[in-house]
N, C-alpha and C. Protein backbone atom coordinates (compact mmCIF):
# COMPACT_ATOMS: atom_id res chain seq x y z
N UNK A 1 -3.93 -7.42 3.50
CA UNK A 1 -2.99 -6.77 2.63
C UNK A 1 -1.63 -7.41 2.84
N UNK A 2 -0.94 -7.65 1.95
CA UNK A 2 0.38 -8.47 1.98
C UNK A 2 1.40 -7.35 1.80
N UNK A 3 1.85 -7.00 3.04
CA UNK A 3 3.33 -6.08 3.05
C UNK A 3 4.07 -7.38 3.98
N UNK A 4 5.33 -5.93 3.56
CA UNK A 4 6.80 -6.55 4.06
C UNK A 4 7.48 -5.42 4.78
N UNK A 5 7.65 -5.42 5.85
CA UNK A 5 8.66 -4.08 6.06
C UNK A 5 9.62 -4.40 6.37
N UNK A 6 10.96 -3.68 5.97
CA UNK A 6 12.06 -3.52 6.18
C UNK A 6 12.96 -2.27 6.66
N UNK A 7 13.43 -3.04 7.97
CA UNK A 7 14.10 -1.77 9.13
C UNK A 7 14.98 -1.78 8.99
N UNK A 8 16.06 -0.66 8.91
CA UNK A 8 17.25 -0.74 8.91
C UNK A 8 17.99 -1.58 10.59
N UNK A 9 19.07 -2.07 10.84
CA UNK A 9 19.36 -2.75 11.14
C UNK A 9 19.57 -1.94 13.18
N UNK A 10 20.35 -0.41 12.49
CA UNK A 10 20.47 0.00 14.34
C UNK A 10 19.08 0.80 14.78
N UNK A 11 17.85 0.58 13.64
CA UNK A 11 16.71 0.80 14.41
C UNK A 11 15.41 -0.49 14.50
N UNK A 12 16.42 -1.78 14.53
CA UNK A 12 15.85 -2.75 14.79
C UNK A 12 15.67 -3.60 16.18
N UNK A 13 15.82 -2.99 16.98
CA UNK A 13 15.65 -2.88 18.40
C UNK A 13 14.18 -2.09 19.00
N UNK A 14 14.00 -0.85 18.29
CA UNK A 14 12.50 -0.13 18.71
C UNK A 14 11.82 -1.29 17.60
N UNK A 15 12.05 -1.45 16.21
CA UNK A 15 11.19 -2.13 15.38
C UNK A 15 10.72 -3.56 16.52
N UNK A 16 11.51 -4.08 16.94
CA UNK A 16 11.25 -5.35 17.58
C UNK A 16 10.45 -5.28 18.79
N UNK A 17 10.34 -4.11 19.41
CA UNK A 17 9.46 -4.15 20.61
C UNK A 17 8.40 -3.15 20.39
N UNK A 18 7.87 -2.94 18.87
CA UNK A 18 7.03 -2.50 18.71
C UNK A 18 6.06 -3.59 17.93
N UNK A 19 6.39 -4.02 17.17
CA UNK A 19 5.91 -5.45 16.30
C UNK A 19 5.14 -5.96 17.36
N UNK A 20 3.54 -6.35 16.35
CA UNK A 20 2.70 -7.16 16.89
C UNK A 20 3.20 -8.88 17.14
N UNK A 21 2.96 -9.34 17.81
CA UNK A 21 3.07 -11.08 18.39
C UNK A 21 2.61 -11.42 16.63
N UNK A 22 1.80 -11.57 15.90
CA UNK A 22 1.83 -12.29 14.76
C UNK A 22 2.31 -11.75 13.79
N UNK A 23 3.19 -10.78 14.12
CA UNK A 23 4.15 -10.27 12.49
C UNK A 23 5.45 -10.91 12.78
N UNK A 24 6.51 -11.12 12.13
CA UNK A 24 7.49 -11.98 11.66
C UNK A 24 8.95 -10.45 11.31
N UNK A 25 9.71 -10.95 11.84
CA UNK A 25 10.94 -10.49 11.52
C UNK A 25 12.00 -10.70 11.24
N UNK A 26 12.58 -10.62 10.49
CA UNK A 26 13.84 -11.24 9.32
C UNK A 26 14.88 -10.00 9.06
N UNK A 27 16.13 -10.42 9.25
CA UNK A 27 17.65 -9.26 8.96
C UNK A 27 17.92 -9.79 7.64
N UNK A 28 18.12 -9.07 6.75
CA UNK A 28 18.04 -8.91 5.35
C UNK A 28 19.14 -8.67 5.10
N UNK A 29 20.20 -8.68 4.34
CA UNK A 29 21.45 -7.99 3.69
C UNK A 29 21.22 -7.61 2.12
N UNK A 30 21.66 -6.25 1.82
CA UNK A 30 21.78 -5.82 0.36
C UNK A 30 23.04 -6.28 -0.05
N UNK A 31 23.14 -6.68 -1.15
CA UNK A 31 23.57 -7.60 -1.87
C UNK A 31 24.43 -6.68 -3.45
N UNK A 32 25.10 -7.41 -3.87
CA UNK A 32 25.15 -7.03 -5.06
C UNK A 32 24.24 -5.92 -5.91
N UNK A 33 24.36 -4.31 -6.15
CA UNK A 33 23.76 -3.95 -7.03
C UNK A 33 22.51 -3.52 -6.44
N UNK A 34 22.19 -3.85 -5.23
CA UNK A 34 21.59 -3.15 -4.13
C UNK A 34 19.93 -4.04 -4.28
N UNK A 35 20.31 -5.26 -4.65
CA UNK A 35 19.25 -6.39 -4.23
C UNK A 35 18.97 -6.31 -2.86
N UNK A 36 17.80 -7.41 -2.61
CA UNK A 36 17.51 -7.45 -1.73
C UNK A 36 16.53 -9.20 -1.29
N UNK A 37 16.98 -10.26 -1.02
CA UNK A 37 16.35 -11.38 -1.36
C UNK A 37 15.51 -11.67 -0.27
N UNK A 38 14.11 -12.10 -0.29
CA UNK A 38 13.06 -12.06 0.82
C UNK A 38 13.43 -13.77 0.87
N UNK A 39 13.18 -14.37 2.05
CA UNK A 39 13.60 -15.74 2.79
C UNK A 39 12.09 -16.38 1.86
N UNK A 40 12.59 -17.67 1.53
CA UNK A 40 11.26 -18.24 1.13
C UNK A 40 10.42 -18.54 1.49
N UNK A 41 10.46 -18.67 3.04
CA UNK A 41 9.26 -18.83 4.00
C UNK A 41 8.31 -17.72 3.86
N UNK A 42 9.02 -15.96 3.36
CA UNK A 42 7.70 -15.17 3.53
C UNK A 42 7.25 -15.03 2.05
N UNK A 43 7.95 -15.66 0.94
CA UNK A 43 7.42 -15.59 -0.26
C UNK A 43 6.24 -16.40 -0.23
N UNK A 44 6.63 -17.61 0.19
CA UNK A 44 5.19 -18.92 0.57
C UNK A 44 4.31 -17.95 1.42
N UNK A 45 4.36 -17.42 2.46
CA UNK A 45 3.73 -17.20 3.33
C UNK A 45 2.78 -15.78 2.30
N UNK A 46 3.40 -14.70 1.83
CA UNK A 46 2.57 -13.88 1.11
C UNK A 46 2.03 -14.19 -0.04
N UNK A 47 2.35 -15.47 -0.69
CA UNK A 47 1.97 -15.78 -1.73
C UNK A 47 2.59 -14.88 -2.94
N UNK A 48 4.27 -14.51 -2.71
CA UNK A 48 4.84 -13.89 -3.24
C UNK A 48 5.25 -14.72 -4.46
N UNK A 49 5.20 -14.38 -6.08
CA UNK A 49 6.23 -15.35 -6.65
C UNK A 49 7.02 -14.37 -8.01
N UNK A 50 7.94 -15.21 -8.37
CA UNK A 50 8.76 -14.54 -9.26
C UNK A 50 8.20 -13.44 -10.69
N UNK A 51 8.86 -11.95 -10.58
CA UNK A 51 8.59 -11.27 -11.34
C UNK A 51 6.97 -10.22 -11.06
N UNK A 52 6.25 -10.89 -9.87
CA UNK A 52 5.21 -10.28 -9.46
C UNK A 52 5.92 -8.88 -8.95
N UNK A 53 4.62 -7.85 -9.25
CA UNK A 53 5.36 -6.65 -9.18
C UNK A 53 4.73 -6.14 -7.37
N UNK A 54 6.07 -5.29 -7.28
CA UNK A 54 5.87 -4.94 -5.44
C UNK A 54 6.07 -3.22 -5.95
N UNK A 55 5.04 -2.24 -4.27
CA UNK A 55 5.34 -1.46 -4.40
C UNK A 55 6.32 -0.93 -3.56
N UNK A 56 7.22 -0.09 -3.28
CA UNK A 56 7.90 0.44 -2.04
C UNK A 56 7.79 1.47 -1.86
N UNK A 57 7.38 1.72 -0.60
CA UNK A 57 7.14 2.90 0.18
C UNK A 57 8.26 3.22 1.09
N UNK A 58 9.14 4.46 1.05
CA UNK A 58 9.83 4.49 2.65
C UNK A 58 9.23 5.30 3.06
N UNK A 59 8.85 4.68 4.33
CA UNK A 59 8.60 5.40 5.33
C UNK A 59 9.26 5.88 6.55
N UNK A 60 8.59 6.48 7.33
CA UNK A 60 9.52 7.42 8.65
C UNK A 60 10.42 6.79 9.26
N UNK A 61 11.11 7.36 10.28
CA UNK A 61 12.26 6.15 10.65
C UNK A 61 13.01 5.69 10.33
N UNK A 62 13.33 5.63 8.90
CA UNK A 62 14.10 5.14 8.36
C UNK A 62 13.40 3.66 7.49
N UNK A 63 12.29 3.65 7.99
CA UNK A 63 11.60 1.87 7.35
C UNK A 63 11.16 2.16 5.61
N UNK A 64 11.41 0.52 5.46
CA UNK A 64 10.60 0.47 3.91
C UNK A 64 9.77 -0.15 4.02
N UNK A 65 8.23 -0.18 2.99
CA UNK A 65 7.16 -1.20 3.61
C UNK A 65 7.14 -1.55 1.75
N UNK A 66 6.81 -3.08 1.83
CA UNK A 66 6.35 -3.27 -0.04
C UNK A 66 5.36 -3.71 0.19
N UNK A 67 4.40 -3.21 -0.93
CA UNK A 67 3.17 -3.91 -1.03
C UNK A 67 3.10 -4.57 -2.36
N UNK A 68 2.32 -5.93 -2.32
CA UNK A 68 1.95 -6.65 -3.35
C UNK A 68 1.07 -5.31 -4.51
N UNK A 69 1.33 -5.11 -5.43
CA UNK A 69 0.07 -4.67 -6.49
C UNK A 69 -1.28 -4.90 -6.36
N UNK A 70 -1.66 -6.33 -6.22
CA UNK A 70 -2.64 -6.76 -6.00
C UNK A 70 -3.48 -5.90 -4.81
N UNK A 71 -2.74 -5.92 -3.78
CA UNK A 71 -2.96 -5.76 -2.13
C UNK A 71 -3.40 -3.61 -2.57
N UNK A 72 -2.58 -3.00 -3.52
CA UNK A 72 -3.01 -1.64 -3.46
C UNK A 72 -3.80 -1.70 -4.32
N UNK A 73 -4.40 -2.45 -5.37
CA UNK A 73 -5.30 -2.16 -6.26
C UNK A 73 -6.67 -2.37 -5.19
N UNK A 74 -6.98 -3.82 -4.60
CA UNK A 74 -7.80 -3.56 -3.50
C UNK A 74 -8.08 -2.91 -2.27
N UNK A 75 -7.19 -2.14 -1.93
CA UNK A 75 -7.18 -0.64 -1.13
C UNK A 75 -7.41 0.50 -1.80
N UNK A 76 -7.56 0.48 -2.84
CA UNK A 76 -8.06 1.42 -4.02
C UNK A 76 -9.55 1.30 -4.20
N UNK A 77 -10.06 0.27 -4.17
CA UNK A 77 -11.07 0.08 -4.59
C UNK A 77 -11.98 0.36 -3.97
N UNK A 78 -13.18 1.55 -4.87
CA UNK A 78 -14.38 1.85 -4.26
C UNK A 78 -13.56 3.43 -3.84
N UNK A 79 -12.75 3.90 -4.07
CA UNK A 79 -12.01 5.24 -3.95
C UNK A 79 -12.66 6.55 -4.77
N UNK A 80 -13.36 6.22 -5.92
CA UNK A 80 -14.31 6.99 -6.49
C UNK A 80 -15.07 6.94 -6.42
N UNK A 81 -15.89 5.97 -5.35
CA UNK A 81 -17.64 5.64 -5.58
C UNK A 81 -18.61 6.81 -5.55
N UNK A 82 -19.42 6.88 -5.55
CA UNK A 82 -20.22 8.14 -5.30
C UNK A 82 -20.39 8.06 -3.97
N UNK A 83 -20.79 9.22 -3.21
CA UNK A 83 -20.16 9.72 -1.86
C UNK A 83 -21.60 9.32 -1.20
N UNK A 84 -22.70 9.35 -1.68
CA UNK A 84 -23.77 9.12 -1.10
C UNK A 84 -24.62 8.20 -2.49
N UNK A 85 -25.40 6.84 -1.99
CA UNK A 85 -26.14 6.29 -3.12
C UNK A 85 -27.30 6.98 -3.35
N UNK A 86 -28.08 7.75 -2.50
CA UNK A 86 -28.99 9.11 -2.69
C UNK A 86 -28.64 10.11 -3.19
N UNK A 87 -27.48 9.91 -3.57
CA UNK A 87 -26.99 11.58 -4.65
C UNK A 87 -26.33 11.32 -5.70
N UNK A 88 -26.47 11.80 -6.65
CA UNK A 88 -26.32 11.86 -8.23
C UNK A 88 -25.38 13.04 -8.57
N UNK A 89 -24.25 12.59 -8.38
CA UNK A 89 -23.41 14.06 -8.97
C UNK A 89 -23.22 14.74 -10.12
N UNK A 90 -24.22 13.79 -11.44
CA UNK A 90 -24.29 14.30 -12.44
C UNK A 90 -25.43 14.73 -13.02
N UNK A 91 -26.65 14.23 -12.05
CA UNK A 91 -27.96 14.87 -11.80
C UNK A 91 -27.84 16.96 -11.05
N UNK A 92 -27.03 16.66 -10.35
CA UNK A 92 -26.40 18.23 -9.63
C UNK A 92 -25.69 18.76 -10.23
N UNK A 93 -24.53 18.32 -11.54
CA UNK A 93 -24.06 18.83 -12.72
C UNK A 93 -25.07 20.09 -13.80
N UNK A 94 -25.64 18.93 -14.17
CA UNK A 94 -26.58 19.11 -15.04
C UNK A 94 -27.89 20.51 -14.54
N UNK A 95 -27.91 20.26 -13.01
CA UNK A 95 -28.99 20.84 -12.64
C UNK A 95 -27.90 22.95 -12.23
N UNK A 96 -26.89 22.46 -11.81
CA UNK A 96 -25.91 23.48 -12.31
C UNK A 96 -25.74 24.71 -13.38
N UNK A 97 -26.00 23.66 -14.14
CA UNK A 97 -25.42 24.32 -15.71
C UNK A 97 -26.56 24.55 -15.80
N UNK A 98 -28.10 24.15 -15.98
CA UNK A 98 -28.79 24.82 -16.84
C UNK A 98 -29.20 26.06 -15.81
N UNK A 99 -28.98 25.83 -14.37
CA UNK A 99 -29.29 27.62 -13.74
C UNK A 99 -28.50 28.49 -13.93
N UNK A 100 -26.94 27.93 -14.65
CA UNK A 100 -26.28 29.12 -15.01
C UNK A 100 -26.63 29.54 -16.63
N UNK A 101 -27.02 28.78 -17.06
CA UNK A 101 -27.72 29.32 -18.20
C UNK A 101 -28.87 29.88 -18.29
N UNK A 102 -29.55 29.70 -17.52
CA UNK A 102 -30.80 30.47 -16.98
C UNK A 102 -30.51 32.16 -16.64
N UNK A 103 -29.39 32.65 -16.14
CA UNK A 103 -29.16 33.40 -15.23
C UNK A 103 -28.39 34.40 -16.42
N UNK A 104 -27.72 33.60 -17.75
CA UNK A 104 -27.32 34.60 -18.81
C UNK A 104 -28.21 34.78 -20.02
C-alpha cells in the first residue's frame, strides 16, 4: 500500500524513534494556500504522479497519513465477498421468506 505520513514537526522526535528502519522521513513546509509539496524522490519512489488522486486521513497524534486511491480500492477488495463459499445468502433469503409466508 503506498502511504505517506505526515507529522507535525514538535511531535517529530516520538515519530522518529518509532519509524521502522525501511520507512523514510522528510520535514515538509505548508506553503502558500496551505499546499503541501512531496520531495521527488518519494513521488518516484510511490509511483506518485501529477493530478493522481490521494486520500487523507488524520490521524491520532496529531499525524496525517495519504493514501494512493489505487492502494484503498485494493484494501477494499473482497470487502463484500460472501462470508463462507458453502453458504448462499440468497439461498437463506429466499428460504426465509417463503417460511414467513408459510406461517401467514
Amino acid at each position: 500500500m503506498a502511504t505517506l505520513t505526515i507529522v507535525p514537526r514538535e511531535k517529530l522526535w516520538h515519530h522518529l524513534q518509532m519509524t521502522h528502519e525501511n520507512s523514510e522521513s522528510h520535514i515538509l513546509e505548508i506553503g502558500a494556500r496551505g499546499r503541501i509539496v512531496l520531495p521527488a524522490a518519494v513521488r518516484r519512489s510511490l509511483g506518485l504522479e501529477t493530478g493522481q488522486k490521494l486520500f487523507l486521513t488524520v490521524e491520532g497524534a496529531g499525524s496525517l497519513r495519504l493514501t494512493t486511491a489505487r492502494a484503498v480500492a485494493q484494501a477494499a477488495r473482497g470487502l463484500f465477498k460472501a462470508p463462507a463459499p458453502e453458504r448462499s445468502l440468497v439461498d437463506e433469503l429466499i428460504a426465509e421468506r417463503r417460511a414467513e409466508g408459510e406461517r401467514e
